[in-house]
Each structure stands twice: as C-alpha cells, then as structure tokens.
Protein backbone atom coordinates (compact mmCIF):
# COMPACT_ATOMS: atom_id res chain seq x y z
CA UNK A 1 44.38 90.96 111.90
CA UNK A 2 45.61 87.27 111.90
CA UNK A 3 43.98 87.13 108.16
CA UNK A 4 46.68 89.69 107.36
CA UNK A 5 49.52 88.54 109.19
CA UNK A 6 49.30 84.80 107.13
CA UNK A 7 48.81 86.81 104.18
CA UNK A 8 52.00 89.65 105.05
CA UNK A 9 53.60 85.53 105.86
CA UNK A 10 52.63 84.08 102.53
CA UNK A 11 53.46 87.14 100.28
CA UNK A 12 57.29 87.16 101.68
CA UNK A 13 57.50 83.48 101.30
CA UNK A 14 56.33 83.84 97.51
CA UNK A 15 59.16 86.39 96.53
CA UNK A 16 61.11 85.50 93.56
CA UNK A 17 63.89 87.61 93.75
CA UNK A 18 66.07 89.08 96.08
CA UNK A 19 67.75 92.77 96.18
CA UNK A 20 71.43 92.86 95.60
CA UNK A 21 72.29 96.20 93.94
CA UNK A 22 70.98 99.12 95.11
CA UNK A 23 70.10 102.11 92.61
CA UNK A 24 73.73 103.95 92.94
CA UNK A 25 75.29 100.66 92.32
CA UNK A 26 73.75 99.95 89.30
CA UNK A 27 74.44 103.79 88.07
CA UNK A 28 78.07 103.73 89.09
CA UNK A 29 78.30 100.54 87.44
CA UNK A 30 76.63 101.69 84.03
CA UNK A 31 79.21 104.82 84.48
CA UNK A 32 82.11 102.27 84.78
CA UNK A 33 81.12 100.21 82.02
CA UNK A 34 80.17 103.01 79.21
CA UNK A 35 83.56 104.98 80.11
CA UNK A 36 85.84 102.04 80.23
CA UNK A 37 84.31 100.70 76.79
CA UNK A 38 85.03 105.04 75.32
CA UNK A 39 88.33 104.07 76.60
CA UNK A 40 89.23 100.66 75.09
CA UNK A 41 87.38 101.64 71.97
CA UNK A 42 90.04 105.10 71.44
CA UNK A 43 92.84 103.97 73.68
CA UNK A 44 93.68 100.59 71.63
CA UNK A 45 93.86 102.39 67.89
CA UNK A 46 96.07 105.25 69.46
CA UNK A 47 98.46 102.41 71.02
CA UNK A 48 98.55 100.07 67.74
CA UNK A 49 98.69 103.19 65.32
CA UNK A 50 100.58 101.44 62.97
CA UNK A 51 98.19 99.05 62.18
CA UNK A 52 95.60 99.83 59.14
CA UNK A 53 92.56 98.80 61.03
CA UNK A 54 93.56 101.68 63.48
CA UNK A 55 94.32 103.77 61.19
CA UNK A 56 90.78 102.99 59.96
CA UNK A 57 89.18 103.03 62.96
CA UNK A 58 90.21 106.68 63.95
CA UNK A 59 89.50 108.11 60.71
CA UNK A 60 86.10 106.45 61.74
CA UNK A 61 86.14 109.09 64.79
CA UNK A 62 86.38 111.61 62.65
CA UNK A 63 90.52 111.87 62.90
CA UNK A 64 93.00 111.48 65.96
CA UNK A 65 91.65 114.48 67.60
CA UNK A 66 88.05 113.34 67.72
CA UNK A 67 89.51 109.99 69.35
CA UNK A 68 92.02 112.21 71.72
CA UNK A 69 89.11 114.24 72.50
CA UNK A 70 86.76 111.30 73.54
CA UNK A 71 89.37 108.92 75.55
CA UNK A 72 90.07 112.23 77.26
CA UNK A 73 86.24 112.50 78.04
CA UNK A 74 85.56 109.09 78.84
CA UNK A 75 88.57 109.18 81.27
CA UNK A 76 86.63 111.95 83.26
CA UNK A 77 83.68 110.34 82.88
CA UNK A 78 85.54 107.64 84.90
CA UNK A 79 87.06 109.86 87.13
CA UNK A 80 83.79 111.60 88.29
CA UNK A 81 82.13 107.56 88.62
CA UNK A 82 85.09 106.71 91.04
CA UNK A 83 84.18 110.31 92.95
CA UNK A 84 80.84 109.29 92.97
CA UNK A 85 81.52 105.46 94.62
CA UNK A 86 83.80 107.21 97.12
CA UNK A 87 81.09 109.43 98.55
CA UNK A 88 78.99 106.95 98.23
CA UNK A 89 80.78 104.41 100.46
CA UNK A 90 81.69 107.06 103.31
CA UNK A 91 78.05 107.78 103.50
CA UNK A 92 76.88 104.49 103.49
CA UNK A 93 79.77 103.25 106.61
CA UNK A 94 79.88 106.24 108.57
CA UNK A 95 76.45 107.60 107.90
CA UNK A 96 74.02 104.64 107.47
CA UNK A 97 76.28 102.18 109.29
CA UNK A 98 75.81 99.60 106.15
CA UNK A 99 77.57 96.51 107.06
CA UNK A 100 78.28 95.23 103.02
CA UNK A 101 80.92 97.69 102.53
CA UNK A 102 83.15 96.15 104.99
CA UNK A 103 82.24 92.35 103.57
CA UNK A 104 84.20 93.93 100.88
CA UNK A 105 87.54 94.03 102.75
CA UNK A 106 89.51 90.83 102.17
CA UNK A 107 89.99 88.27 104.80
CA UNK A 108 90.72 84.66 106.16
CA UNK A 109 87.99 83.33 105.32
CA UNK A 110 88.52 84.24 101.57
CA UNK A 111 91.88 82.19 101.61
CA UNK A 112 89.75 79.23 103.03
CA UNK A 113 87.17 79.65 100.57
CA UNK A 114 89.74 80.12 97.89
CA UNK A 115 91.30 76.53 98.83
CA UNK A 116 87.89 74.85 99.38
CA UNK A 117 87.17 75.81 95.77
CA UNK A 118 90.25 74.69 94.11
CA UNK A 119 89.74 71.22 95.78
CA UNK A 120 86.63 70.92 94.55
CA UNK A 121 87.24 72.31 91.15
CA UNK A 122 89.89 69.60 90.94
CA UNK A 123 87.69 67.26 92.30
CA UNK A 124 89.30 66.40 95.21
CA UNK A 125 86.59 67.73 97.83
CA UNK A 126 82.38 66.96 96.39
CA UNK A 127 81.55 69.68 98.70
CA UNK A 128 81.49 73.37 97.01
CA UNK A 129 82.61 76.30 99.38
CA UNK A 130 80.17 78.70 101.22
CA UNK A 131 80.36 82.12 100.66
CA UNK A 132 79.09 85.31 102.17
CA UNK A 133 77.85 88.56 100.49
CA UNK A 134 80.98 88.34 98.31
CA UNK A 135 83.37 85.61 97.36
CA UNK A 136 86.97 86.02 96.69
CA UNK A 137 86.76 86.29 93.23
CA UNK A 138 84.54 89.14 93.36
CA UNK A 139 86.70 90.99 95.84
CA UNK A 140 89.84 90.37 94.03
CA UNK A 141 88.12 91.95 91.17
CA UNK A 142 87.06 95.03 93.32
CA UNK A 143 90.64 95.68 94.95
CA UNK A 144 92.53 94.87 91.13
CA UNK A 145 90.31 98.23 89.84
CA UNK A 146 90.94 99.93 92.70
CA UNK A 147 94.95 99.53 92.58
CA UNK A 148 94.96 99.98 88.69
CA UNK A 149 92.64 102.99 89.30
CA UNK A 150 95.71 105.26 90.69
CA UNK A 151 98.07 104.16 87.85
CA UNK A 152 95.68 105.01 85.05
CA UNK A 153 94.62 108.27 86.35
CA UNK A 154 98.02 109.59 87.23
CA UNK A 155 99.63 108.42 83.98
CA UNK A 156 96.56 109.84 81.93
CA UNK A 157 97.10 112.89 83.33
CA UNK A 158 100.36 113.19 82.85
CA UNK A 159 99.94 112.29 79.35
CA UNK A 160 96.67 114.74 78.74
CA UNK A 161 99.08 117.90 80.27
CA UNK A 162 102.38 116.83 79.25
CA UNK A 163 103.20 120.63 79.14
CA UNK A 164 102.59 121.28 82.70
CA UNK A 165 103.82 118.27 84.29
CA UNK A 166 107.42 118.41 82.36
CA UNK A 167 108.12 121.86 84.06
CA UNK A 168 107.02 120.36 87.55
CA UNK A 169 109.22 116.93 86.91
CA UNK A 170 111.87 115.76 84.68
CA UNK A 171 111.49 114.89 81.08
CA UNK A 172 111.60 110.94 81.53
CA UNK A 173 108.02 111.48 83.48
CA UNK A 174 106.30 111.45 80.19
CA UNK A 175 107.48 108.50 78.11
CA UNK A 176 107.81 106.83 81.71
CA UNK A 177 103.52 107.53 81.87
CA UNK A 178 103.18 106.55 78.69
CA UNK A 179 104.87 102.84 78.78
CA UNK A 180 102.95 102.21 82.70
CA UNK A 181 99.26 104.11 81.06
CA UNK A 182 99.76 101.67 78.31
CA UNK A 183 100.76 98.25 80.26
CA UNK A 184 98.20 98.84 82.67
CA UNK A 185 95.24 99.62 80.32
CA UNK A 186 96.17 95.95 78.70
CA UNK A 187 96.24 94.72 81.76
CA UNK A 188 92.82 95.91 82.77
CA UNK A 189 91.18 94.76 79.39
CA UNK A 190 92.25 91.26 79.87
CA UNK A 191 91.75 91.14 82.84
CA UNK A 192 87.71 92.21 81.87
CA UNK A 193 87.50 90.02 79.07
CA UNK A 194 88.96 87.13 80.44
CA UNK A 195 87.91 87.00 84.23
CA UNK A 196 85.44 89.70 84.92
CA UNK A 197 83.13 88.68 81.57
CA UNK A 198 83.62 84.96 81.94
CA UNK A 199 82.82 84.60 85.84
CA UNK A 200 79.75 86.78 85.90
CA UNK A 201 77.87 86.21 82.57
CA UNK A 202 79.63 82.92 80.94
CA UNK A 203 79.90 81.02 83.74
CA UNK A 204 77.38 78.29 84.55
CA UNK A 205 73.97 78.64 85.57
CA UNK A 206 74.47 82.50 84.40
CA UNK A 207 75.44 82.45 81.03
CA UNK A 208 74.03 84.28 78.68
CA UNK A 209 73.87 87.21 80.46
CA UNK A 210 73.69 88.30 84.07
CA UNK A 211 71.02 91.37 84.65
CA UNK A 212 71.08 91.54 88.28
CA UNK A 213 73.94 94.43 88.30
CA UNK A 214 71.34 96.11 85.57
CA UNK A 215 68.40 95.30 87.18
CA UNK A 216 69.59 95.18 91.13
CA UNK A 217 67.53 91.82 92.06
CA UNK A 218 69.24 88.01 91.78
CA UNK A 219 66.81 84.78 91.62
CA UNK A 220 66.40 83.30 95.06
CA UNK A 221 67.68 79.83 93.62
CA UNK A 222 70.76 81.85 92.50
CA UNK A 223 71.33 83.93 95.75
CA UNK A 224 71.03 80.23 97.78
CA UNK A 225 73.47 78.70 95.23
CA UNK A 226 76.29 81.18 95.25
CA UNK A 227 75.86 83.54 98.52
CA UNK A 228 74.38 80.72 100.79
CA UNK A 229 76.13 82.27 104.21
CA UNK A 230 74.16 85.60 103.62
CA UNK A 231 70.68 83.93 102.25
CA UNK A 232 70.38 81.82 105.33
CA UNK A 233 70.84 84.85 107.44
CA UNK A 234 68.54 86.62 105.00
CA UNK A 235 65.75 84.17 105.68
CA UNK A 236 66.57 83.90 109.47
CA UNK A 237 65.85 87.66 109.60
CA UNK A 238 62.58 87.17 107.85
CA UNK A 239 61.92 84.48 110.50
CA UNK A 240 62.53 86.40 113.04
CA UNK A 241 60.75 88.92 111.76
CA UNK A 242 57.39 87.32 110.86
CA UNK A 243 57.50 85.91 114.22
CA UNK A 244 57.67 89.61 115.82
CA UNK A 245 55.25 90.12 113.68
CA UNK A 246 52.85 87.51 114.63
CA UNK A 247 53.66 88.40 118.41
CA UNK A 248 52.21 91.53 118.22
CA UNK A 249 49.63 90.77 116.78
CA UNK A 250 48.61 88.10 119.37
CA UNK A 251 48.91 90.58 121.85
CA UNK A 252 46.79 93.44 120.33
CA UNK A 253 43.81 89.84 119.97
C-alpha cells in the first residue's frame, strides 16, 4: 500500500500539463472560429462590392447568392454555438456548481491587475501582476463578444428578412441594420486580428501558435507563468490531497 501511495505521489508530481479547456469548450470554440471565419470570408466582399477583388472573390463562391447563402449559414452556425455556450454555462453554475464561470465576471481585482500591468509594461514596477483563472484581458475579450453578439444577430436578421421586419417596423429599420451589422462586424474583425490573435498566439513565450484551446491542456511552466493565483491553489489541492491520501493509508497499516 505505501509502495503505491509514493508511486500515486510521484506520478502527479511528474505531470506535464495541466487541464484548462474542457471538451465543450474546445467544440464551442472550433464552432466560433469556423463560423466567424464563413462570415468574414462572405461578409467583407458583399460590404466592399465595388472593389474587383470582391467582385472576384464572389464569383469565386459561385455568384452573390452562393456567398448570401453561406454568410447566412455561417451566421446560424454561430447562432446555434452561442445556444450551445448558454446551456452549457447554466448547467455547469446551477447544476454542477462550477466555480470558473463566475471567475469570468469582471471585478476589482481586474482594475488592480490592469494597473499593476501597465506599470510594469512601462517599466515602472519589475514585479509582473498575478492573475487568477482569467486575467482582464481575457475577460474583456469574453464580455466585447458577448455585447457585439446582440448587435450582429439582430441586425443580421433584420437584414436576412427585410420583408417581414419592414411590415412590423418602419422603413429606416433596414438601412439603419445595415450601417450598425456593418460597423460592428469591422469592429469585431479588428478587434480578432489585432488583440485576440496577437495576445494568445503572438505574444511571448506563446508564439507561434497556442494549442491549448485545441487541445484543452496548458504546460505547467505556462499555467505558473500566467495563472499563478489558480496554479498555487491547484498544487495546494494536490497537497492536500496526497496527504489525505497518505492518511488513510496509514490508518488501514
């Protein structure tokens, strides 16, 4: 029995990587990803129209209603993936009482953390700021799709039934959709490119490429460097439990 317990001891302390991303995280995310590039990739050519590489790049579709067709699609395909994370967080608070959903919700601490990292980005403080599960950049990002997330699908709608919503609501509804569906979707791809791309695959110590979203596990060297606050209470829970283990096992000797 003790033989096993050092082993049980040894195994956990070998571990290389840590879970982060559990297997509906990693599909919603895939979702998100494929229908927001279906989106860019047909929504940007139907916005610049006059330009010849558009022009080019829809008869590439197969013609404007090919393109139509598939933004329409991939904006469904969103849709359903926004559902799907929905259900999927109700279950896990109320259900499974899962404490990282609420580590989501922005607080005090964020606006410290925020402050502690500009000083030491500016060199002003040597010491870099702790963070929890998630650190304020990754909750901004979080709460910006969430708040675009309303304008897109209500505008796309709008514009997909144009018909039907014009004999609910006056005509202005329709070009009104069209300018705030169009602002917003430029919004959201610079956003991507610029912030979402850059801090979680360009960045240092990540660049080229960061797998854990595809692959659900981080490095442990990674996990201590940028979520220290929730890797030491990772490793005090394995403390605590190999020492309930090795309790129990003095008892049943």
């Amino acid at each position: 029995m003790a033989v096993n317990a050092q082993t049980l001891i040894a195994e956990n302390q070998a571990v290389s990587k840590i879970t982060r991303f559990d297997i509906h995280q990693r599909i919603q995310h895939v979702g998100l990803m494929v229908s927001f590039t279906l989106l860019v990739l047909t929504g940007l050519p139907m916005k610049f129209s006059t330009l010849g590489i558009s022009q080019w790049w829809v008869s590439a579709w197969g013609g404007i209603e090919v393109t139509r067709t598939t933004h329409n699609f991939a904006a469904w395909m969103m849709l359903a993936v926004c559902i799907y994370h929905i259900i999927y967080l109700v279950f896990n608070v109320l259900v499974l009482r899962k404490p990282f959903p609420v580590k989501m919700i922005p607080s005090k601490s964020d606006l410290i953390t925020l402050y502690q990292e500009i000083l030491y980005f500016i060199g002003i403080s040597k010491r870099k700021p702790q963070f929890d599960r998630f650190n304020w950049r990754e909750k901004f990002d979080y709460w910006a799709l969430f708040w675009g997330m309303p304008v897109m699908f209500l505008s796309g709608f709008i514009l997909m039934y144009p018909v039907f919503f014009t004999n609910i609501f006056p005509g202005w509804v329709v070009p009104t959709a069209l300018v705030a569906h169009s602002e917003e979707a430029m919004l959201a791809l610079i956003w991507i490119m610029i912030v979402h791309i850059f801090f979680n695959h360009f960045s240092p110590g990540i660049f080229p490429m960061n797998t854990s979203i595809f692959t659900g596990k981080v490095e442990v060297e990674r996990y201590q460097r940028d979520h220290p606050v929730e890797y030491a209470r990772l490793t005090q829970a394995d403390t605590q439990d190999d020492a309930d283990i090795s309790g129990e096992i003095e008892e049943d000797l």
